[in-house]
C-alpha atoms as a PDB file:
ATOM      1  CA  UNK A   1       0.000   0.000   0.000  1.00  0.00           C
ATOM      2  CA  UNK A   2       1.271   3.665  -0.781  1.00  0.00           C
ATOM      3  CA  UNK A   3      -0.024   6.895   0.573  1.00  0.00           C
ATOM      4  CA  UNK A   4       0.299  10.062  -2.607  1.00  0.00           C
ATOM      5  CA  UNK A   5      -1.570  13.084  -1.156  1.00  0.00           C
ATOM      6  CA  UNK A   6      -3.304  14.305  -4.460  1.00  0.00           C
ATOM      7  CA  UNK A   7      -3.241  18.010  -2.973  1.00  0.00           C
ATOM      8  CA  UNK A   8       0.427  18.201  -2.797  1.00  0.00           C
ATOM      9  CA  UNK A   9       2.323  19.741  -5.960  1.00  0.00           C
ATOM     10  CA  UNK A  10       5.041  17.492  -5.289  1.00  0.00           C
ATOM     11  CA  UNK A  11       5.375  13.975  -3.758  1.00  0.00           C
ATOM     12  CA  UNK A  12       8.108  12.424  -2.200  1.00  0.00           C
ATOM     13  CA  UNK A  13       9.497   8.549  -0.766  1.00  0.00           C
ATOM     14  CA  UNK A  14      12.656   7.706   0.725  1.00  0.00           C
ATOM     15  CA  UNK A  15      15.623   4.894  -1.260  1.00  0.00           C
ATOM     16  CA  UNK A  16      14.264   1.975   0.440  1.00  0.00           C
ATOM     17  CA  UNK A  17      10.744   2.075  -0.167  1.00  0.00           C
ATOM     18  CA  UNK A  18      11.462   3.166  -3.825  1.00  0.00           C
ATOM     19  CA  UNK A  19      13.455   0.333  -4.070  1.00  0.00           C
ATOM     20  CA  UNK A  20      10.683  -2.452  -2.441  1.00  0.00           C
ATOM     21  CA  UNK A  21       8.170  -1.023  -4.708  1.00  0.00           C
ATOM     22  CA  UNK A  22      10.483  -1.345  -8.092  1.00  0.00           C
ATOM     23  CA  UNK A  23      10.830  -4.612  -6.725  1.00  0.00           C
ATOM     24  CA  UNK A  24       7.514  -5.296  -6.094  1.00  0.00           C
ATOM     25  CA  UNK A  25       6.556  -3.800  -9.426  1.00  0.00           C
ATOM     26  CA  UNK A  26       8.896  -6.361 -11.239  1.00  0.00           C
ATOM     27  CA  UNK A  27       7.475  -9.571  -9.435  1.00  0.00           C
ATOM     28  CA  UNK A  28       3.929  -8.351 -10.876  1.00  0.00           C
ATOM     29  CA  UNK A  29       5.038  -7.208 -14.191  1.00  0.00           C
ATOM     30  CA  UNK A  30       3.254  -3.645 -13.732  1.00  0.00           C
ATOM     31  CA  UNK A  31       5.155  -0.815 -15.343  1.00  0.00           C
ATOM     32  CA  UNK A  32       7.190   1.365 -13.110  1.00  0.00           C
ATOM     33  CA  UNK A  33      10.621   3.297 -14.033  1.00  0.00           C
ATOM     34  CA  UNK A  34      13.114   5.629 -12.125  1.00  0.00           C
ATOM     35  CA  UNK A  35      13.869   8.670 -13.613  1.00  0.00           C
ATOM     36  CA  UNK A  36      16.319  11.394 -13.258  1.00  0.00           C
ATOM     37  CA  UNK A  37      14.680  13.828 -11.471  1.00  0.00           C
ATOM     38  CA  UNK A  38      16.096  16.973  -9.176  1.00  0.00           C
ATOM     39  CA  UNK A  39      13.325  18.410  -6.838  1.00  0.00           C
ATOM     40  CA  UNK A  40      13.825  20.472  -3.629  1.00  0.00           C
ATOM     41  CA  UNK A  41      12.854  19.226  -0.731  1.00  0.00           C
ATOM     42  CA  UNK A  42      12.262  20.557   3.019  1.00  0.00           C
ATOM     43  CA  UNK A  43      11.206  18.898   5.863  1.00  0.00           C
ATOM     44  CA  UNK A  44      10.203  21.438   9.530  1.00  0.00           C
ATOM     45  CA  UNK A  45      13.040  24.079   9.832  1.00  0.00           C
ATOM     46  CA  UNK A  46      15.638  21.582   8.637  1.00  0.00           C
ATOM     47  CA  UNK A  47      17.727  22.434   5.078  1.00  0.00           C
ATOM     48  CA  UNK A  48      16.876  21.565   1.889  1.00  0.00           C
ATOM     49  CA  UNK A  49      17.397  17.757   0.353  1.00  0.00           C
ATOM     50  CA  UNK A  50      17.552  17.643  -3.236  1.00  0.00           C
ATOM     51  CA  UNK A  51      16.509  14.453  -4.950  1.00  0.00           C
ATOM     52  CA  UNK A  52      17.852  13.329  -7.716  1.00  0.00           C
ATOM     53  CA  UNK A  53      15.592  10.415  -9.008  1.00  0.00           C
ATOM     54  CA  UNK A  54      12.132   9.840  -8.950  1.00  0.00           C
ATOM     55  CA  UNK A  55       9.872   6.651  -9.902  1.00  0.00           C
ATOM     56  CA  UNK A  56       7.137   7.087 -12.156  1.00  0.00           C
ATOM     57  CA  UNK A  57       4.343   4.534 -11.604  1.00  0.00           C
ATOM     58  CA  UNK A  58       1.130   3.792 -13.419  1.00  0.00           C
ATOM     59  CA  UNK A  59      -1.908   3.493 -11.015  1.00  0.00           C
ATOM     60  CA  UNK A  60      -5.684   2.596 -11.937  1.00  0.00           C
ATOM     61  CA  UNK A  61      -7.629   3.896  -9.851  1.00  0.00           C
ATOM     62  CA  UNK A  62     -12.169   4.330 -10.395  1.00  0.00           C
ATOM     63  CA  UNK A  63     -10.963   2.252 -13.711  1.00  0.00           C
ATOM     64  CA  UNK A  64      -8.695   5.060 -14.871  1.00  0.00           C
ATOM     65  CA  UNK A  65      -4.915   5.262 -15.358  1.00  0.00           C
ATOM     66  CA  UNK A  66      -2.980   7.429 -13.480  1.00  0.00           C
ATOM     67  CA  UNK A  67       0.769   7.891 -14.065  1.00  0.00           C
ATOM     68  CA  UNK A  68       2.546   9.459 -10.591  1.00  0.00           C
ATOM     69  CA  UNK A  69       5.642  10.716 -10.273  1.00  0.00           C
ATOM     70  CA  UNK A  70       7.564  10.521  -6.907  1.00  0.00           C
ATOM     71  CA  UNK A  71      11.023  11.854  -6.130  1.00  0.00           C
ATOM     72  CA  UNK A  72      13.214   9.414  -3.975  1.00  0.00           C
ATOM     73  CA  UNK A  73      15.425  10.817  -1.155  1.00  0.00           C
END
């Protein structure tokens, strides 16, 4: 299960759980890819963390496909 709040501009998942979902992806056969990507990032007072790959992901949701794109920290 993955959480993408709709009402965000930009969404965001850390290495590992990119990397259990590719894998996850793979064992299905759904599509999934990572990307270059290079999005700011800032979580509470703390500095800025720059990704610099995303995965994009197709999702079907209400019997309509939906491609995401998540950066990876």
């Amino acid at each position: 299960m993955a959480y993408v709040d709709t009402a965000c501009a930009k969404s965001v998942m850390g290495e590992k759980e990119a990397d259990a979902l590719m894998k996850y992806c793979k064992e299905i056969g759904w599509p999934c890819e990572k990307v270059t990507d290079q999005e700011p990032f800032r979580f509470g007072p703390g500095n800025r963390i720059w990704s610099e790959s995303a995965l994009v992901i197709a999702v079907v949701w209400c019997s309509m496909a939906i491609i995401l794109r998540i950066s990876i920290i």
